[in-house]
Protein backbone atom coordinates (compact mmCIF):
# COMPACT_ATOMS: atom_id res chain seq x y z
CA UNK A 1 -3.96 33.58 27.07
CA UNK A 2 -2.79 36.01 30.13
CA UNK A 3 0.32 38.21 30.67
CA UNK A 4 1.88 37.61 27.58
CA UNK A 5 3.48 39.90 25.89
CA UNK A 6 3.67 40.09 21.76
CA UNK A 7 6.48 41.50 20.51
CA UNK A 8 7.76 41.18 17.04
CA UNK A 9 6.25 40.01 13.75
CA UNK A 10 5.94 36.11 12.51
CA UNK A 11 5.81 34.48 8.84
CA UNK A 12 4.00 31.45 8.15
CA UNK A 13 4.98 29.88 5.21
CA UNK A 14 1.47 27.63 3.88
CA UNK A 15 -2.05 28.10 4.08
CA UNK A 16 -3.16 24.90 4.88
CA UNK A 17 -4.35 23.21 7.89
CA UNK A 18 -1.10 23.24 9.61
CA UNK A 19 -0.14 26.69 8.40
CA UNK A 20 -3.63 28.18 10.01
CA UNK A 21 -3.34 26.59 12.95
CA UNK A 22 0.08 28.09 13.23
CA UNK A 23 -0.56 31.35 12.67
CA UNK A 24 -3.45 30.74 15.08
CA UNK A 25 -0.89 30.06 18.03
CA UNK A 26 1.76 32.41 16.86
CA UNK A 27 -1.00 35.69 16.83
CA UNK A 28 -1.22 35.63 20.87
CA UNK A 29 2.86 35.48 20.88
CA UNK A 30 3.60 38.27 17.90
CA UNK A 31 2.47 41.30 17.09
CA UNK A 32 2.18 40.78 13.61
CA UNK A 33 1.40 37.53 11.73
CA UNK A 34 1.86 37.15 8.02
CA UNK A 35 0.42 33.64 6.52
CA UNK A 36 1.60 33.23 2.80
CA UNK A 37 0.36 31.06 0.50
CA UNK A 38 0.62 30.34 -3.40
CA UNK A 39 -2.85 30.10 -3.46
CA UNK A 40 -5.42 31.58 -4.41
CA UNK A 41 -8.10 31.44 -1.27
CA UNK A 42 -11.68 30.38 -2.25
CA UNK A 43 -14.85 32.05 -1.25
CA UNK A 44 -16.85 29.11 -1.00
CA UNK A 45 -15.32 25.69 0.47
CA UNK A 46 -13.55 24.50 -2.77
CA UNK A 47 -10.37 22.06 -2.97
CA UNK A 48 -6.84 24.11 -3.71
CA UNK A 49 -4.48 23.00 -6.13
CA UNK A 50 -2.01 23.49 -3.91
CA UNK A 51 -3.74 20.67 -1.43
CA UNK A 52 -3.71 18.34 -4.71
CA UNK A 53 -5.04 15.20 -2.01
CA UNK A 54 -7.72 17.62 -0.88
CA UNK A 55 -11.00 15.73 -2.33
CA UNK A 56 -10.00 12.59 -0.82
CA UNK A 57 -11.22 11.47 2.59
CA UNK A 58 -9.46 13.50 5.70
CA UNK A 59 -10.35 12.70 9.21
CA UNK A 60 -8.63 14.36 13.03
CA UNK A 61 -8.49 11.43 15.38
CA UNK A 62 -9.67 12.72 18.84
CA UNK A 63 -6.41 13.91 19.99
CA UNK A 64 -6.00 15.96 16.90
CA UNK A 65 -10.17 17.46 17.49
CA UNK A 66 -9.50 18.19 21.07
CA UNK A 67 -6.23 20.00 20.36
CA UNK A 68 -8.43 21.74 17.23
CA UNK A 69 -11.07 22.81 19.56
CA UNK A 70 -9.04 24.39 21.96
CA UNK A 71 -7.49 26.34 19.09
CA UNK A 72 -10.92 27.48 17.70
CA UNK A 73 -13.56 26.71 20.26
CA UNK A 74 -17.28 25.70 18.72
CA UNK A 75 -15.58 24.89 14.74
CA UNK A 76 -17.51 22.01 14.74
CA UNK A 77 -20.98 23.56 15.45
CA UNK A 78 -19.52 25.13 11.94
CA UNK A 79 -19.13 22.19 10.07
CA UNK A 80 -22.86 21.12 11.36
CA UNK A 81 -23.83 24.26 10.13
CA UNK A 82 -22.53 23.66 6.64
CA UNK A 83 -24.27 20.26 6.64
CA UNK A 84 -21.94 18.01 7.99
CA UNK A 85 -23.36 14.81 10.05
CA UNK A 86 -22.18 13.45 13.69
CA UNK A 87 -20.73 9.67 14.06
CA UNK A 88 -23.02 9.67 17.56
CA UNK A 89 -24.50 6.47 17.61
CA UNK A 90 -24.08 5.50 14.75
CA UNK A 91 -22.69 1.99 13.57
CA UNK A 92 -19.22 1.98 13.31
CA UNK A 93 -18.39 -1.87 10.95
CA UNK A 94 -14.75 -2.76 10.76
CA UNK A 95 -13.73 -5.96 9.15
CA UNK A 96 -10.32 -7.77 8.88
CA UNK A 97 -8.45 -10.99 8.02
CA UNK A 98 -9.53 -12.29 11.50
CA UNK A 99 -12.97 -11.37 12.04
CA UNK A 100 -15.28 -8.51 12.31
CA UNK A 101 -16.08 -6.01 15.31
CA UNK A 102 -19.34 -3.66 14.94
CA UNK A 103 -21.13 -1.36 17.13
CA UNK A 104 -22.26 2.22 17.85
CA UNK A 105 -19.73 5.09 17.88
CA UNK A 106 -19.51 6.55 21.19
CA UNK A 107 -18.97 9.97 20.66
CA UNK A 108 -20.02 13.02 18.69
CA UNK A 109 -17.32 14.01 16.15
CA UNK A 110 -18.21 15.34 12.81
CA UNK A 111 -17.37 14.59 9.87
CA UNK A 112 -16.20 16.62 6.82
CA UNK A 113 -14.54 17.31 3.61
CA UNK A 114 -11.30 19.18 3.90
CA UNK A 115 -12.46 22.15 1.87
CA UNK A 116 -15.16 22.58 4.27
CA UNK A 117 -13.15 22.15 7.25
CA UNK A 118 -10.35 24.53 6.03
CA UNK A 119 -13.00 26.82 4.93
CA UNK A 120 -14.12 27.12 8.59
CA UNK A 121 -10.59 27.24 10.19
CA UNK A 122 -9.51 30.09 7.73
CA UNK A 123 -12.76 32.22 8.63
CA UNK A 124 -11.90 31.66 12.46
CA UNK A 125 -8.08 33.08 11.86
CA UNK A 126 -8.90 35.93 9.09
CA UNK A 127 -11.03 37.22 12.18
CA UNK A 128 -8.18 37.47 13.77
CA UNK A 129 -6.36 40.81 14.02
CA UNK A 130 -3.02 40.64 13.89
CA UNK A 131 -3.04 38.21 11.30
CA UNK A 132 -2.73 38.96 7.61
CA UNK A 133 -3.68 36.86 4.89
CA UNK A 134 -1.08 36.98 1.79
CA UNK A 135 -2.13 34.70 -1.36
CA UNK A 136 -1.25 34.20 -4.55
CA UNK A 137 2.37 34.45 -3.72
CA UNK A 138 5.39 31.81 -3.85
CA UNK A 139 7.85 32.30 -1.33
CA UNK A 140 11.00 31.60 -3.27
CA UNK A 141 14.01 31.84 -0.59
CA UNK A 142 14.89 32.57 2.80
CA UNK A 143 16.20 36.00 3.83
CA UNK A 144 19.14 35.85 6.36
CA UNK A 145 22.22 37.92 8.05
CA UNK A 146 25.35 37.80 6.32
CA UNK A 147 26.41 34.93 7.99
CA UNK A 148 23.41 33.04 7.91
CA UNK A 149 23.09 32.34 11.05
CA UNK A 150 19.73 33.66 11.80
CA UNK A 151 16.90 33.79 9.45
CA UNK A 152 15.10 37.54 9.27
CA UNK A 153 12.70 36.27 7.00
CA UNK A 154 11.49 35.13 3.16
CA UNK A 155 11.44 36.71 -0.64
CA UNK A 156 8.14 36.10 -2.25
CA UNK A 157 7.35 36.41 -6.26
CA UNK A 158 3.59 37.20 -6.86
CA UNK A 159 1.99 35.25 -8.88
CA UNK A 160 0.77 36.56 -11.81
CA UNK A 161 2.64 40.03 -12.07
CA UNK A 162 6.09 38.55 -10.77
CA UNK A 163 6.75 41.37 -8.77
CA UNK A 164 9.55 40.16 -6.06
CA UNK A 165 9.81 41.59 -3.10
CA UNK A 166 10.98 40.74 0.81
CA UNK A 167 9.34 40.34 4.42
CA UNK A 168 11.30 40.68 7.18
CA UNK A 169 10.30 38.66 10.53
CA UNK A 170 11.40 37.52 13.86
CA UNK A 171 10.19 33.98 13.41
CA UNK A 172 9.81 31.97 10.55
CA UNK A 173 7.78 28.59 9.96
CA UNK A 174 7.81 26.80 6.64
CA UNK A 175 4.17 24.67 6.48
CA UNK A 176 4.44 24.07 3.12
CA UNK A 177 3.98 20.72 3.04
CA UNK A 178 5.60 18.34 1.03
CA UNK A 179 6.43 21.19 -1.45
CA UNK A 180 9.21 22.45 0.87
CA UNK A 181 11.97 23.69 -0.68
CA UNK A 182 13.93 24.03 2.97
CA UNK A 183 16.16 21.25 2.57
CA UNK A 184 17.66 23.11 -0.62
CA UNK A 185 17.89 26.63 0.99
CA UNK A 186 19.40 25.30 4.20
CA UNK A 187 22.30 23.77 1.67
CA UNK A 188 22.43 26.87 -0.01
CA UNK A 189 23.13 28.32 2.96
CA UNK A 190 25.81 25.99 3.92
CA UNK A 191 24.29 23.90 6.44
CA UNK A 192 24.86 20.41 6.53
CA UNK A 193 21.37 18.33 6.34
CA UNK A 194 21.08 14.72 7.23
CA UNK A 195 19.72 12.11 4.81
CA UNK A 196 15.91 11.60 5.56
CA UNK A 197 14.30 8.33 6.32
CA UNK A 198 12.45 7.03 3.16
CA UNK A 199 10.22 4.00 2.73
CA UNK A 200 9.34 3.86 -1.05
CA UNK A 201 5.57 2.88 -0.07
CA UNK A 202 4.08 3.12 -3.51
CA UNK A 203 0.60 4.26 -1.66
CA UNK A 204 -2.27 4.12 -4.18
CA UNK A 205 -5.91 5.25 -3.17
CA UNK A 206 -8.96 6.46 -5.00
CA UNK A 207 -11.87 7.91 -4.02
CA UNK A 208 -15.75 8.19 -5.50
CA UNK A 209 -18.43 10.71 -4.47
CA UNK A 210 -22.11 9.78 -4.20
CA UNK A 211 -25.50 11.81 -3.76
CA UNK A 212 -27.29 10.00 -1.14
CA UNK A 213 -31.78 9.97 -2.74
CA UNK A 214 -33.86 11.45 -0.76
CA UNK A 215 -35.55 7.88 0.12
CA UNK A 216 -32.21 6.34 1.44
CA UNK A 217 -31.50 9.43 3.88
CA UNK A 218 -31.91 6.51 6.91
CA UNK A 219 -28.34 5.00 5.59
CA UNK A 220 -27.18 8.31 6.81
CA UNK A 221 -28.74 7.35 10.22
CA UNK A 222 -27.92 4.00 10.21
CA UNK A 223 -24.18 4.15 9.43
CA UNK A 224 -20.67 5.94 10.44
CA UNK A 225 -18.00 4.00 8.51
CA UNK A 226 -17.67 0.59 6.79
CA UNK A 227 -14.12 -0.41 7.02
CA UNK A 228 -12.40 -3.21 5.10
CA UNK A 229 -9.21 -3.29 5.96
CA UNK A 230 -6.34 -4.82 2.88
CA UNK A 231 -4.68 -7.86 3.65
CA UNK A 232 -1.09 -7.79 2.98
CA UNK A 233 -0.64 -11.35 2.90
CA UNK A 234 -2.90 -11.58 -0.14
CA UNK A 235 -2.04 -7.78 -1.44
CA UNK A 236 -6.12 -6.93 -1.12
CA UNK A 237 -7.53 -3.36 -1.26
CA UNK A 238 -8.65 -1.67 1.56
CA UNK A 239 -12.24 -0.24 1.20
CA UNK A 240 -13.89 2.36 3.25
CA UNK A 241 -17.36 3.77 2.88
CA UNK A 242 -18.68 6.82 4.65
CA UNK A 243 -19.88 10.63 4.44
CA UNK A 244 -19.22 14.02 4.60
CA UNK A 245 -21.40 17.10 4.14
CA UNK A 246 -24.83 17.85 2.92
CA UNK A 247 -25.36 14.15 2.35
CA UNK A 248 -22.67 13.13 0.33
CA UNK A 249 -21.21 9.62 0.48
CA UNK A 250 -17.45 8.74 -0.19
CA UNK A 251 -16.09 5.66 -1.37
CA UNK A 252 -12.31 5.03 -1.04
CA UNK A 253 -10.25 2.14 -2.13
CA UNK A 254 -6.37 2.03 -0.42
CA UNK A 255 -3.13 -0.02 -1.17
CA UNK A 256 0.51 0.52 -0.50
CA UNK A 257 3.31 -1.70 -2.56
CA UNK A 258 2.18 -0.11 -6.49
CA UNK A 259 -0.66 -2.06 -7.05
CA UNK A 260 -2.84 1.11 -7.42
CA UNK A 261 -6.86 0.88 -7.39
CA UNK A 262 -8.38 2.41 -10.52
CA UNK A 263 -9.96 5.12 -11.67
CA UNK A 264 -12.09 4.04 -14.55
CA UNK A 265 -15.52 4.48 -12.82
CA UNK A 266 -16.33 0.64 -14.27
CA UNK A 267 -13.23 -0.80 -13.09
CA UNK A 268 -13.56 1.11 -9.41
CA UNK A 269 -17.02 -0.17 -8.89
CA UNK A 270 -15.85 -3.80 -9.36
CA UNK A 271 -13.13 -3.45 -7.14
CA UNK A 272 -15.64 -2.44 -4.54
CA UNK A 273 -17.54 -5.89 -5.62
CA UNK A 274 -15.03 -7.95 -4.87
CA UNK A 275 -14.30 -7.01 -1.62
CA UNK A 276 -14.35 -9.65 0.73
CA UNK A 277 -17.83 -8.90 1.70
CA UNK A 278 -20.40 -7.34 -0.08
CA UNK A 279 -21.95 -4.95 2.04
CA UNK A 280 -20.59 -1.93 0.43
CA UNK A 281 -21.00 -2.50 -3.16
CA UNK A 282 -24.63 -3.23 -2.12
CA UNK A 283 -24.87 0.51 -1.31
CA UNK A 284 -23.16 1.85 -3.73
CA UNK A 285 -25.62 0.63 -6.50
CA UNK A 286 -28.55 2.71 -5.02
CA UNK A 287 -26.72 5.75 -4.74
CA UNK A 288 -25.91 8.84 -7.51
CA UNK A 289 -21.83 8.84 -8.49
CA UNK A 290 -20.92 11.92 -8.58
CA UNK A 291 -18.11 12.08 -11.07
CA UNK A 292 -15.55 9.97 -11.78
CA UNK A 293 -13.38 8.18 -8.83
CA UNK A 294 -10.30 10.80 -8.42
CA UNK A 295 -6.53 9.10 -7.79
CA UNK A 296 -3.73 9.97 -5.70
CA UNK A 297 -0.54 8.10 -5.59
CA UNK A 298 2.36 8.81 -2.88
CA UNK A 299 5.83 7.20 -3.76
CA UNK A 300 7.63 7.25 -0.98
CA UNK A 301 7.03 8.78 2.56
CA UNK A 302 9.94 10.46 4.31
CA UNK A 303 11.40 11.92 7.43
CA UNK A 304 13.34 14.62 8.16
CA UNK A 305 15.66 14.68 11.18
CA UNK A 306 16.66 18.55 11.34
CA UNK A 307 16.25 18.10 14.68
CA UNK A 308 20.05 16.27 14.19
CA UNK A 309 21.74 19.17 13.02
CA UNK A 310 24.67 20.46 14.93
CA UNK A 311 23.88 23.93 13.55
CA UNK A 312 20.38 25.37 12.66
CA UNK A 313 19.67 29.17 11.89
CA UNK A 314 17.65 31.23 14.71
CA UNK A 315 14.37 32.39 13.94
CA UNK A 316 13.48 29.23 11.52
CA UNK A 317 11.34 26.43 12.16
CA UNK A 318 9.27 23.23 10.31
CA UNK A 319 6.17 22.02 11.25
CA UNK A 320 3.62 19.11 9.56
CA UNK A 321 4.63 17.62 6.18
CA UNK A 322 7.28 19.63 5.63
CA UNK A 323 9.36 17.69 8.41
CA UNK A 324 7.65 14.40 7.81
CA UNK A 325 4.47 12.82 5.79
CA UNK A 326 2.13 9.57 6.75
CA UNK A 327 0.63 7.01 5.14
CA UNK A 328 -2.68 8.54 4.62
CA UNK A 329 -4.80 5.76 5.38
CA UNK A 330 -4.48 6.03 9.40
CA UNK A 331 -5.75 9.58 9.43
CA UNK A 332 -2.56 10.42 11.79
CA UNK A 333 -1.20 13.58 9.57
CA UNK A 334 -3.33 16.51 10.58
CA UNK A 335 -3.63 14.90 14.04
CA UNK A 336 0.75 15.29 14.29
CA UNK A 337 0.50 18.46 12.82
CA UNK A 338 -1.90 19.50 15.52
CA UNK A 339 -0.05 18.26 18.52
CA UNK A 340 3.09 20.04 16.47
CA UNK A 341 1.11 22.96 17.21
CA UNK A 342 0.15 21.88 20.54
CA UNK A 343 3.82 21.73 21.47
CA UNK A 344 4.98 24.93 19.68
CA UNK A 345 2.09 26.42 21.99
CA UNK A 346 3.46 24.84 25.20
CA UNK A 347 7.11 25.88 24.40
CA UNK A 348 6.33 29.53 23.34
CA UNK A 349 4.92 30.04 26.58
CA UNK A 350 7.54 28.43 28.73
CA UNK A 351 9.73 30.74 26.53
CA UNK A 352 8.25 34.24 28.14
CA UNK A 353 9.00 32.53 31.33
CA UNK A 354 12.57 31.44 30.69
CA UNK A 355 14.27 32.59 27.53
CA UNK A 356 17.20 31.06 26.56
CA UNK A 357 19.45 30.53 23.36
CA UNK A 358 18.63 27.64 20.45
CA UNK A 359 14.88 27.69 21.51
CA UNK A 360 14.22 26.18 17.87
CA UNK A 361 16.31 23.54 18.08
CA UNK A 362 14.95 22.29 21.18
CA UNK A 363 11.43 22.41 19.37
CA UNK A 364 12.79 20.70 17.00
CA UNK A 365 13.83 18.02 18.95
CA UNK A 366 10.71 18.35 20.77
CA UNK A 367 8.39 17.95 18.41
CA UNK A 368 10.38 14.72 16.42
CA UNK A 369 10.22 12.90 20.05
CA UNK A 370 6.87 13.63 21.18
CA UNK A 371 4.67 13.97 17.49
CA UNK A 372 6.76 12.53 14.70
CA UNK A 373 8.54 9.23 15.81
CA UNK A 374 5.52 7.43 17.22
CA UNK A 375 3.32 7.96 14.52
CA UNK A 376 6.37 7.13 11.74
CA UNK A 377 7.05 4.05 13.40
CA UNK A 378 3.48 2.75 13.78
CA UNK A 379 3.51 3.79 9.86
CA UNK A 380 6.83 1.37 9.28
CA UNK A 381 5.25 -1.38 11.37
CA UNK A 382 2.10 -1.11 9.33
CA UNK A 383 3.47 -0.60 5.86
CA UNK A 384 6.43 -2.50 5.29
CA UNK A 385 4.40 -5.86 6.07
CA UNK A 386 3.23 -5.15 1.98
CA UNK A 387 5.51 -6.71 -0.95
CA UNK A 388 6.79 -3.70 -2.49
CA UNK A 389 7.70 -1.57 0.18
CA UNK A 390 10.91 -0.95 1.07
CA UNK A 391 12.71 0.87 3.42
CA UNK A 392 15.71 3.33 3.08
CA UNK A 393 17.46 4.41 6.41
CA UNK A 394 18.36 8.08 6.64
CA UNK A 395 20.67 8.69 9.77
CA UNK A 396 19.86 5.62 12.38
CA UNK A 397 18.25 2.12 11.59
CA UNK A 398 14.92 1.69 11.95
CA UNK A 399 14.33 -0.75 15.04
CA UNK A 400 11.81 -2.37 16.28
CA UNK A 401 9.45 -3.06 13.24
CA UNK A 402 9.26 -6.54 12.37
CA UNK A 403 8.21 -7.08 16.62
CA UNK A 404 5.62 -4.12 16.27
CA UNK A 405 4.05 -5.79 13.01
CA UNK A 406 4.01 -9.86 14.58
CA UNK A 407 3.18 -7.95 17.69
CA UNK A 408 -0.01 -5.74 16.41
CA UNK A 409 -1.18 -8.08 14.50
CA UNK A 410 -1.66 -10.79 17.35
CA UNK A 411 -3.07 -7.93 19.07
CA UNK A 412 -6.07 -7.09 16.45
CA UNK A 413 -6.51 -10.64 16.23
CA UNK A 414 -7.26 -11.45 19.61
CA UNK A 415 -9.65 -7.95 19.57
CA UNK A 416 -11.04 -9.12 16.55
CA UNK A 417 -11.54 -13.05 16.39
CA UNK A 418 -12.56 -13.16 20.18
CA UNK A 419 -14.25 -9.59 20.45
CA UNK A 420 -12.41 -8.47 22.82
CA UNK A 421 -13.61 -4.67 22.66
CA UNK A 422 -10.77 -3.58 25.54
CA UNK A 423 -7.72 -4.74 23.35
CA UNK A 424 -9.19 -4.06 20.06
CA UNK A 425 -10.15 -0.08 21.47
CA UNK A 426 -6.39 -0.08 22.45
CA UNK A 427 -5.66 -0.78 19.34
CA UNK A 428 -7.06 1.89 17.40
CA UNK A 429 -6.15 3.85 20.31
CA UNK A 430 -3.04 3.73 19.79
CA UNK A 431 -2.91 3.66 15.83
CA UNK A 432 -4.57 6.61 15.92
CA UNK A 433 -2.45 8.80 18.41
CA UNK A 434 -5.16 9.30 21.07
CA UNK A 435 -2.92 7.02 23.79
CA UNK A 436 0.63 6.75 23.66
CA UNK A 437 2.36 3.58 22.34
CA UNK A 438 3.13 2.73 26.05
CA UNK A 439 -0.57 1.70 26.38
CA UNK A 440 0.35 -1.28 24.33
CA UNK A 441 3.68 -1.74 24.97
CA UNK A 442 4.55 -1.49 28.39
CA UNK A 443 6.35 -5.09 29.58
CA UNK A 444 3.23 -6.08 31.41
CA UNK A 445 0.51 -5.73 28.47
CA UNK A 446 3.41 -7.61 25.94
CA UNK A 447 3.66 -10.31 28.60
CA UNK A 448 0.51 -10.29 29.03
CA UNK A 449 -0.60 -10.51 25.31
CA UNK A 450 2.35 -13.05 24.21
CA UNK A 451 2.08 -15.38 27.08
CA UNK A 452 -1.95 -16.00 25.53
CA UNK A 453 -1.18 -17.85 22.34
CA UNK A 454 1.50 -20.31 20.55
CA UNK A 455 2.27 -17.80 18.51
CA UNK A 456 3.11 -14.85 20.87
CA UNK A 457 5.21 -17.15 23.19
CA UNK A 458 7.47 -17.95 20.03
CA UNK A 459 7.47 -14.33 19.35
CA UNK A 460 8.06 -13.30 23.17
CA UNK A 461 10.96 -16.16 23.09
CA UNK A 462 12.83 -15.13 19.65
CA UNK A 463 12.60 -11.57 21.36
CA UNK A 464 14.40 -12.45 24.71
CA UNK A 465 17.44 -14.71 22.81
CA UNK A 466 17.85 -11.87 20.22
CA UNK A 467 18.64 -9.15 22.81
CA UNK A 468 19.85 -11.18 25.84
CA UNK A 469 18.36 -8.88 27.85
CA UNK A 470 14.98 -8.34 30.61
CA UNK A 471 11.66 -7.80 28.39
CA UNK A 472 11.65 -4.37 29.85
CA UNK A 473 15.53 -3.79 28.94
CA UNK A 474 14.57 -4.62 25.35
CA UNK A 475 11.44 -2.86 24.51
CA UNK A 476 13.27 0.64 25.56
CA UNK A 477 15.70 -0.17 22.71
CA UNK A 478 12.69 -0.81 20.51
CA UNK A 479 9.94 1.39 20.96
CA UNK A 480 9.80 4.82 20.32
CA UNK A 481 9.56 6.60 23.87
């Protein structure tokens, strides 16, 4: 970046993904930038305890790889160099409750565990300068004036010797993750924080590692992902089969609502049998487990809405699961974390070009308009279709969601059952944040899609009489901008 000027130093609070790619933008703003984390960084690529999801499958949709690359050009000729494969041309299978679309993926995105992509993304920042590296430490409170209306930056306890001591900064950002702790210190402080939005998801999913033998290196050729997706009207597991590194196979079973998929190896592999087609579990049987499957469960997924508060402290901000977390099964939470980034980026600069008071909160607000909402609604419209999901309403009702579902699911039925590759490509499209939800809901494509079956006409009428209003009219009050 030209003619900017650093000034000042930076914490980062959170070594993960989001907390690199933070520091990665703040470095060409600051002077200084310190990254702390309670880890303990790995020399090899190796899952942290503090990333206790880490072994399961992670994935950037496109939008979150081209933001990635732009931050560290070339980190996927990285990942190739560490032995993970390319999806080019290689067949993509994705199976649902109305039919099946296959075919070769069009473009060359790798593929990779998380330890070896954060292994890659932490070289490219510790070869930064200005930043510094601080692990092994738990940052246990914000440091503020005497008023508390600015935060000047964080205590930290080492771990291991419990020495406590303070940094001082002109910018703060908690990336913690779902550990956060920022809720509580903002109380502490006195400021009043708004209820989040919860929905109490229940999300089960387990995952197996396999060794692909030498003689069946062509599947690795042959395939990019198998994808059965659950049905929530008979409360199915989703499967999906595909591979990371150094020819590795993973094997992950998915289901929100409590019914969680096991992790007795036995039990796991018969779960994979009875999916509804057998193409997996066919695999599976020639390859080398590697272990037994490993489980995560998520409770409930929430979001914040500090971007609501009437007072916020300069010099603090929140970024990635720390403000909100996804259902993991869409791949959409590094991808908001890294247009979160993206933003931070864009607003920073703007910034050296017009300064001007409660620059956080406006990134705040930012960043919960542009990253968060569409991707937690999509979640909603997806999730709460399962028995055993409910919803709990922080600030604001959640609007909108029983349309989306009806709505989305005529639309990857009519992509599906009739192959139409156009609508169904929108689809995932949009699910997966690389086009904005106006792409499928803009009054001409809902017309359009409605008017086409029994089905959407009913939904397209109960739509009109419920809001008395134009189709146009009532989308705005539905769908996330």
């Amino acid at each position: 970046m030209k003619n900017i000027q650093k000034v000042g130093k930076a914490i980062v609070i959170g070594g993960s993904i989001t907390g690199l790619m933070t520091a990665r933008v703040l470095s060409s703003y600051y002077e200084e930038v310190i990254l702390i984390d309670k880890d303990e960084f790995p020399d090899h690529p190796e899952d942290r305890n503090g990333a206790p999801h880490g072994f399961h499958p992670h994935r950037f949709t496109q939008r979150g790889k081209m933001i990635t690359e732009q931050l560290f050009p070339g980190y996927e000729e990285e990942l190739v160099a560490l032995g993970s494969p390319s999806s080019l041309n290689k067949t993509v299978h994705m199976m649902n409750q109305y039919g099946t679309v296959a075919g070769p993926y069009p473009r060359n995105d790798i593929k990779f565990s998380r330890a070896v992509l954060e292994w890659v993304i932490r070289g490219r920042v510790k070869q930064i300068p200005n930043i510094r590296l601080l692990a092994e430490n738990d940052v246990i409170g914000l440091h503020t004036t005497p008023n508390h209306k600015a935060v000047t930056g964080v205590q930290v306890r080492g771990r291991g010797t419990g020495m406590k001591s303070e940094f001082l900064a002109d910018l703060v950002v908690d990336a913690s993750g779902r550990a956060s702790k920022l809720t509580q210190w903002l109380k502490e402080f006195g400021y009043d924080v708004p209820r989040p939005d919860r929905m109490k998801a229940a999300i089960g999913y387990s995952t197996r590692r396999y060794n692909i033998p030498a003689h069946l290196m062509h599947l690795t050729e042959k395939w990019d992902v198998i994808n059965i997706m659950g049905q929530p009207v008979k409360g199915t597991f989703t499967g999906v089969f595909s591979f990371i590194e150094n020819q590795v196979a993973e094997m992950l079973l998915y289901r929100p609502g409590g019914n969680y998929p096991p992790t007795d190896a036995e039990d796991f592999e018969q779960e994979v049998a009875q999916l509804p087609t057998p193409m997996i579990a066919e695999i599976l049987c020639q390859l080398e487990p590697i272990g037994m499957p490993k489980g995560f469960r998520v409770p409930e997924l929430y979001r914040h809405h500090y971007e609501q508060m009437e007072r916020w402290p300069d010099g603090l901000l929140v970024l990635g699961d720390a403000f909100c977390i996804y259902d993991p099964i869409f791949g959409q939470g590094m991808t908001v974390a890294a247009i979160e980034v993206d933003l931070l980026n864009t607003l920073l600069r703007e910034r050296q070009n017009n300064p001007e008071p409660h620059f956080e909160q406006k990134v705040l607000r930012r960043i919960q308009e542009e990253a968060i909402s569409p991707a937690w609604w999509l979640n909603c419209a997806a999730d709460l279709q399962w028995g055993g999901v409910e919803y709990e309403a922080g600030t604001e009702p959640l609007k909108g969601i029983a349309f989306g579902s009806r709505y989305m699911n005529l639309i990857l039925k009519e992509g599906s059952a009739n192959h139409n590759f156009k609508l169904f490509g929108l689809y995932w499209g949009v699910n997966s944040l690389a086009l904005p939800l106006h792409e499928l809901f803009n009054p001409q494509m809902v017309k359009s899609v409605l008017e086409a079956s029994e089905e959407g006409q009913q939904l397209l009428a109960d739509l009109l009489k419920e809001y008395e209003l134009p189709l146009e009219e009532a989308l705005t009050k539905l769908i996330p901008s």
